[in-house]
C-alpha atoms as a PDB file:
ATOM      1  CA  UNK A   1      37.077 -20.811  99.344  1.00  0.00           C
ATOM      2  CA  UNK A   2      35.836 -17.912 101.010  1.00  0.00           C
ATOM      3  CA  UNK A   3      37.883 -15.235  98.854  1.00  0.00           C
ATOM      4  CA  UNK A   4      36.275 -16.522  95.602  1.00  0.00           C
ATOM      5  CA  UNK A   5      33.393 -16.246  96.466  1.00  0.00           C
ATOM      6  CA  UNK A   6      33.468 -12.976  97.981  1.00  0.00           C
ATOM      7  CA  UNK A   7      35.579 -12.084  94.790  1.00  0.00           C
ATOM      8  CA  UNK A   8      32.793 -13.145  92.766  1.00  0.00           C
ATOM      9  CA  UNK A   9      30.233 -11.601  94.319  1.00  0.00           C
ATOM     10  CA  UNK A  10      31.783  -8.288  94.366  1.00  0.00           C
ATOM     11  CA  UNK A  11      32.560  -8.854  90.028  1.00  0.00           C
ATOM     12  CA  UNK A  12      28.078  -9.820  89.720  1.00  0.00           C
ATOM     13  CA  UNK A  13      28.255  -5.720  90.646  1.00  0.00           C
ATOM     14  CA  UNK A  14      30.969  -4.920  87.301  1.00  0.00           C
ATOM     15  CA  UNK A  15      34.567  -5.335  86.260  1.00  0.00           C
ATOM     16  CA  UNK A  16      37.026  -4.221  88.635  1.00  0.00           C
ATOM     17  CA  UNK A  17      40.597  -3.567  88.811  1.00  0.00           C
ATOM     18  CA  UNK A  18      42.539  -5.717  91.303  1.00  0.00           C
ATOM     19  CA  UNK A  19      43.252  -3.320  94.058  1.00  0.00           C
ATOM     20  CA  UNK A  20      39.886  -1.910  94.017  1.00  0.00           C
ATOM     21  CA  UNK A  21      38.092  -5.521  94.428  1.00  0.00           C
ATOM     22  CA  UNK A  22      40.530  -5.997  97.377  1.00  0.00           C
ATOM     23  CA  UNK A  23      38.927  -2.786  98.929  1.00  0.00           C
ATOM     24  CA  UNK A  24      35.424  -3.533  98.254  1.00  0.00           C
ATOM     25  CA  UNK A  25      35.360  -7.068  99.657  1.00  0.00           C
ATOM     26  CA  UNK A  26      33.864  -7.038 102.868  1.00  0.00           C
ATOM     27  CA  UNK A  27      34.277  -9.681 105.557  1.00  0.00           C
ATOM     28  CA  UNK A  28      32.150 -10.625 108.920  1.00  0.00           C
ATOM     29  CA  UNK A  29      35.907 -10.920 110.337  1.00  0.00           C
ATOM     30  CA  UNK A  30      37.906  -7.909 111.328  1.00  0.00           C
ATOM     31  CA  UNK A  31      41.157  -9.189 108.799  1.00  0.00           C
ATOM     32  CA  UNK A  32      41.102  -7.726 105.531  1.00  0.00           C
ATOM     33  CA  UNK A  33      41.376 -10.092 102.572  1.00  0.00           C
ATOM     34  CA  UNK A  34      45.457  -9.531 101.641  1.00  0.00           C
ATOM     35  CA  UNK A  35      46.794  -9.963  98.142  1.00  0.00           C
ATOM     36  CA  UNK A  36      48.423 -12.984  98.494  1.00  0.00           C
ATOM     37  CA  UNK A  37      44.878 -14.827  99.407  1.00  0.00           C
ATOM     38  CA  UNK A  38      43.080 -12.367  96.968  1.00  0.00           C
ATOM     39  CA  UNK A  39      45.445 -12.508  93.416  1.00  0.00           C
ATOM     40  CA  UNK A  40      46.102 -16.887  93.297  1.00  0.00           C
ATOM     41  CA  UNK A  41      42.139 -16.998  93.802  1.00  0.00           C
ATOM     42  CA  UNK A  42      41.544 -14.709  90.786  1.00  0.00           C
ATOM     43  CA  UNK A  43      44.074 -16.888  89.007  1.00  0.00           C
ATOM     44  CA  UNK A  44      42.501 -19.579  90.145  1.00  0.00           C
ATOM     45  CA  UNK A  45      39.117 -18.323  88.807  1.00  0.00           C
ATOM     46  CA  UNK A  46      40.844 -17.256  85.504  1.00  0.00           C
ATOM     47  CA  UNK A  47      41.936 -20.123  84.904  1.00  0.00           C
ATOM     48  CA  UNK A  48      38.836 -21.905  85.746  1.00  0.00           C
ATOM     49  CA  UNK A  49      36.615 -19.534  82.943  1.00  0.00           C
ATOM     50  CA  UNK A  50      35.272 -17.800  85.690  1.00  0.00           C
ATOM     51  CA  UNK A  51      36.317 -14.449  85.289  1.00  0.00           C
ATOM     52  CA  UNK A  52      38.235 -12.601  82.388  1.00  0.00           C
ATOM     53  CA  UNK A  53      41.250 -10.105  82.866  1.00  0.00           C
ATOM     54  CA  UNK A  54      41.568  -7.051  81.094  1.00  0.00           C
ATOM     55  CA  UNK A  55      45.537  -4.928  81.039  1.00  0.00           C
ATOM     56  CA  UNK A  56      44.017  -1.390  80.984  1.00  0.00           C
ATOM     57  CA  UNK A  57      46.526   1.153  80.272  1.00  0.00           C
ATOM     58  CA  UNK A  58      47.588   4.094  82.375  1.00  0.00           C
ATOM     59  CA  UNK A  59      49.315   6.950  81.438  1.00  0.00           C
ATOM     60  CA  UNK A  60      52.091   7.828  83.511  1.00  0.00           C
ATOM     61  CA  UNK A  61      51.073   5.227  85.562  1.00  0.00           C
ATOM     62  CA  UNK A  62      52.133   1.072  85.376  1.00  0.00           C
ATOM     63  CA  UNK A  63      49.110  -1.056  83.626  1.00  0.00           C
ATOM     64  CA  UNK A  64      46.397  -2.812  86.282  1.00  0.00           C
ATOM     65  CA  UNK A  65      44.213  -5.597  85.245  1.00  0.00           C
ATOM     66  CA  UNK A  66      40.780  -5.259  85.237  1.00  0.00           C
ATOM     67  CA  UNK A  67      38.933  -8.720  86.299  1.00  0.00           C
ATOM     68  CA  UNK A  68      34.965  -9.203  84.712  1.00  0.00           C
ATOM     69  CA  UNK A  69      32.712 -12.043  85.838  1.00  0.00           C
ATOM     70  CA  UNK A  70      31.793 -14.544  83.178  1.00  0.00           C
ATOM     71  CA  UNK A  71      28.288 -16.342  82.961  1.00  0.00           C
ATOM     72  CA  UNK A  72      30.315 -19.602  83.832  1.00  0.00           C
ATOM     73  CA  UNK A  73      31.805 -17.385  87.191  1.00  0.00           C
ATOM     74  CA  UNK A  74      28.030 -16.216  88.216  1.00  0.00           C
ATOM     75  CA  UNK A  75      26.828 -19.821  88.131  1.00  0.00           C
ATOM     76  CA  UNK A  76      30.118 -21.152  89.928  1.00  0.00           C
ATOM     77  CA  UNK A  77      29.267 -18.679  92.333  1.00  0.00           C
ATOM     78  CA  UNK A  78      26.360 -20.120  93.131  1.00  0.00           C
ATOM     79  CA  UNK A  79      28.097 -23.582  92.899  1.00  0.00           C
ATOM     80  CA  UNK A  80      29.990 -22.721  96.024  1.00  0.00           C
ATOM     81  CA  UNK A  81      27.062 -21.208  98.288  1.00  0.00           C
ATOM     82  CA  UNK A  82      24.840 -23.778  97.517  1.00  0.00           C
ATOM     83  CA  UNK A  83      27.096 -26.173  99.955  1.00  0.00           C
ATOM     84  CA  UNK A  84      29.081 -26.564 103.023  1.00  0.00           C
ATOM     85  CA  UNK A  85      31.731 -29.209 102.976  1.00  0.00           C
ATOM     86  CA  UNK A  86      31.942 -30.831 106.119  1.00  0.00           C
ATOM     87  CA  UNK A  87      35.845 -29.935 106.334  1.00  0.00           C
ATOM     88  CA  UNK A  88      34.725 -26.464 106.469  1.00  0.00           C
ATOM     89  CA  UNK A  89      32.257 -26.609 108.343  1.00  0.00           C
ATOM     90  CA  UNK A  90      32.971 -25.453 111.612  1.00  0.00           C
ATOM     91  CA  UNK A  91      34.723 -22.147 110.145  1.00  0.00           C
ATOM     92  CA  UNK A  92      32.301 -19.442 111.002  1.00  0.00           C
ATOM     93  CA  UNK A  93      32.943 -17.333 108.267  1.00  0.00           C
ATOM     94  CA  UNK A  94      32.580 -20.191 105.338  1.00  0.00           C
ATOM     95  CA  UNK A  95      28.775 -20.898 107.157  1.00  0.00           C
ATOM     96  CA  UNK A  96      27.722 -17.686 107.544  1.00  0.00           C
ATOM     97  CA  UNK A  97      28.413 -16.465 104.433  1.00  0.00           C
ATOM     98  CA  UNK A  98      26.396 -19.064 102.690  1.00  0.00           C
ATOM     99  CA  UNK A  99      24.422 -17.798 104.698  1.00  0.00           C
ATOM    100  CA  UNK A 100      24.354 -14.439 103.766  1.00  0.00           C
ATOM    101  CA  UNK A 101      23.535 -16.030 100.234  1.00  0.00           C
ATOM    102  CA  UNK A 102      20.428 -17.746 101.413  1.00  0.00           C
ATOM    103  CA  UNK A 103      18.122 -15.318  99.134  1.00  0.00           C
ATOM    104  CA  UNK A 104      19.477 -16.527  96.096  1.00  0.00           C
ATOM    105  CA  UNK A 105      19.497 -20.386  97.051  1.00  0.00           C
ATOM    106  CA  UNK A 106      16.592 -22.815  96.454  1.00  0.00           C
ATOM    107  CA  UNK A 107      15.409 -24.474 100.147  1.00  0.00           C
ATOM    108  CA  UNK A 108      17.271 -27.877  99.299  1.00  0.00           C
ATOM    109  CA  UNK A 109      20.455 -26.424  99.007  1.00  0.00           C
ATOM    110  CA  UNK A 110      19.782 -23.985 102.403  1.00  0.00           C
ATOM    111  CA  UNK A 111      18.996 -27.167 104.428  1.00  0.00           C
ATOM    112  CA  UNK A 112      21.707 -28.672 103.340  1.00  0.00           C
ATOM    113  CA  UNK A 113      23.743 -25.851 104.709  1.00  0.00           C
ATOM    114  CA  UNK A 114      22.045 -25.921 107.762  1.00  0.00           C
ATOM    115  CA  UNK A 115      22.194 -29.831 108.283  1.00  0.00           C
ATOM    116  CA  UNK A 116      25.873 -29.808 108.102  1.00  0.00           C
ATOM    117  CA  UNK A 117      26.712 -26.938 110.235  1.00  0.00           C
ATOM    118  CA  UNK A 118      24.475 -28.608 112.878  1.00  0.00           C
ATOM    119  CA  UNK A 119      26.182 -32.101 112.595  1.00  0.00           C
ATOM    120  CA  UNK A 120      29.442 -30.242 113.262  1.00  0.00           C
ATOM    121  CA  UNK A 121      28.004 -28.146 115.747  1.00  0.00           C
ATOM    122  CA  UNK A 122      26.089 -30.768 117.862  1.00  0.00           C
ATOM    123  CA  UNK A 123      29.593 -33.166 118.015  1.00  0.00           C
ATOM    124  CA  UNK A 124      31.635 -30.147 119.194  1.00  0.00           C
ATOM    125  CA  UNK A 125      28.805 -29.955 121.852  1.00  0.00           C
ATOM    126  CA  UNK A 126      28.766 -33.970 122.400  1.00  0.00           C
ATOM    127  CA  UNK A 127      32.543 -33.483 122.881  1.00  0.00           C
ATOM    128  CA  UNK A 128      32.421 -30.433 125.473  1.00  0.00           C
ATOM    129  CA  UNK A 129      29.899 -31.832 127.465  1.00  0.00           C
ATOM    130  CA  UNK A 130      31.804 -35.279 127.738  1.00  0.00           C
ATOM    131  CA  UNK A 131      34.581 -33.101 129.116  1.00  0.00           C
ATOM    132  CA  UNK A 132      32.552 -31.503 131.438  1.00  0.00           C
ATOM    133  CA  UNK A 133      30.930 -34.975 132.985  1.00  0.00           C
ATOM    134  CA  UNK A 134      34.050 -36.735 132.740  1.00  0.00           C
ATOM    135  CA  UNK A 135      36.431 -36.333 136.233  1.00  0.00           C
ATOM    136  CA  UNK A 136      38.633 -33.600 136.114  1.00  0.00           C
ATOM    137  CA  UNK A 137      42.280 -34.430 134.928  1.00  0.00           C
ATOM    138  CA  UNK A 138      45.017 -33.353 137.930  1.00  0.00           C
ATOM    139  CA  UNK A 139      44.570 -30.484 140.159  1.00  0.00           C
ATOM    140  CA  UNK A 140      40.476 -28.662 140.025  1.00  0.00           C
ATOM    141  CA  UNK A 141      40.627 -26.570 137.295  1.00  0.00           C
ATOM    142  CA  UNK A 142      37.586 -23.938 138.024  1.00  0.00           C
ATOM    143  CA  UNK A 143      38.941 -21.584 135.168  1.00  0.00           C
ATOM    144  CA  UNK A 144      38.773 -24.086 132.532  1.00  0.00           C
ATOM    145  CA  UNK A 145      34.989 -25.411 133.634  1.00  0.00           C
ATOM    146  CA  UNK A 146      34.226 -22.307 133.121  1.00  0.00           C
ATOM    147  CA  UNK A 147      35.141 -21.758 130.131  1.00  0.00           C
ATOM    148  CA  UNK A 148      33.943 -25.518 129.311  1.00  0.00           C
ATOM    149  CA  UNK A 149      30.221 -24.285 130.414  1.00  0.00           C
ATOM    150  CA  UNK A 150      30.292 -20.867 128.600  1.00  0.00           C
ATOM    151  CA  UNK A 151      31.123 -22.916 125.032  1.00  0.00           C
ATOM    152  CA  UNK A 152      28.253 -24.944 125.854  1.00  0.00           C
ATOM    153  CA  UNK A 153      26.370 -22.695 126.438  1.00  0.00           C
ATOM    154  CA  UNK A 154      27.159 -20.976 123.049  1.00  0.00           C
ATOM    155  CA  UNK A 155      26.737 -24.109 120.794  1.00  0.00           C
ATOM    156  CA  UNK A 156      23.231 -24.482 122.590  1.00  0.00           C
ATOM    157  CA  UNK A 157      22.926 -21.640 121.556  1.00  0.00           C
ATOM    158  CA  UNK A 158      23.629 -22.207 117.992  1.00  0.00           C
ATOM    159  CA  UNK A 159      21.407 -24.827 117.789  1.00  0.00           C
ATOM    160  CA  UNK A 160      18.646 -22.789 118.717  1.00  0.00           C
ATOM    161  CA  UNK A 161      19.852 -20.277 116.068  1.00  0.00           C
ATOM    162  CA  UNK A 162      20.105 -22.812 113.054  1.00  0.00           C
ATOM    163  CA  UNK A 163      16.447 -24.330 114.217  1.00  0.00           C
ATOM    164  CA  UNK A 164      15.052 -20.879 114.021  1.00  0.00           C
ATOM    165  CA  UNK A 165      16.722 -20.294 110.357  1.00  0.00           C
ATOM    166  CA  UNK A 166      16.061 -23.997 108.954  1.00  0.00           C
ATOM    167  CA  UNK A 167      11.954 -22.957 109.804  1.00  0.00           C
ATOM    168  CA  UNK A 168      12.505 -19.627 107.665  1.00  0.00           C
ATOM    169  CA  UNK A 169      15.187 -21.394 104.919  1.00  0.00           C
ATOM    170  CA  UNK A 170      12.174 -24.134 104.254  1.00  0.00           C
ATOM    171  CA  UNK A 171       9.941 -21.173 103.040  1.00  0.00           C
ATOM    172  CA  UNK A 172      10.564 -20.661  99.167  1.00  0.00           C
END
């Protein structure tokens, strides 16, 4: 989900050829998007009415399409930030790029966000820390404690983190 609506976030900005929306998508992660997530999503979103493609002719050169955003893709857009499925949930880039929409998203739809990130985010805790109080299986294992306490201590953490933002999201 992620590529469409980077995809159509970039097209709110103009129409753009295929290979120059690739470039100009820019994600938290250090992976480029590649074409064969990037060209079935604008399919996808052509099919859908979301965006329009253009053939522009080249000369001397093959023909590239040319995708535009339609008023159907801008509110689909906004469709997709305004929630978090829980299967997605625990996929740092899907939350924090709602996130990164949160200016353009009325405060239901923000704590919404935030409440199901933190569901996911407290049972991954409620799981770790069962692990950590439960006796050790086989041999001590002081590597894997470690690492145990140092996840805990991230998803602590996070909860502090989505606290902090739900306080700010519930301000219009």
């Amino acid at each position: 989900m992620t590529v469409e609506i980077y995809a159509l976030s970039v097209l709110r900005g103009g129409p753009v050829h295929g290979y120059e929306l690739k470039n100009r998508i820019r994600r938290p992660s250090i992976a480029p998007v590649n074409n064969n997530a990037l060209y079935p999503a604008l399919r996808r979103l052509e099919r859908d009415g979301a965006v329009t493609k253009a053939v522009e002719q080249q000369e001397g050169r093959p023909p590239r399409n040319v995708y535009t955003i339609t008023e159907s893709g801008r509110a689909l857009l906004i469709d997709l930030v305004s929630t978090l499925p829980r299967e997605l949930a625990d996929d740092d880039e899907e939350f924090l790029l709602r996130v990164s929409f949160f200016d353009e998203l009325p405060v239901p739809a923000r704590l919404d966000v935030l409440g199901v990130r933190r569901e996911v985010v407290e049972q991954a805790l409620a799981q770790v820390q069962g692990l950590l109080a439960g006796p050790a299986p086989g041999p001590a294992r002081p590597w894997r404690r470690r690492a145990q306490e140092q996840l805990v201590d991230r998803l602590e953490q996070e909860l502090r983190w989505l606290d902090a933002l739900r306080s700010e999201a519930e301000r219009p």
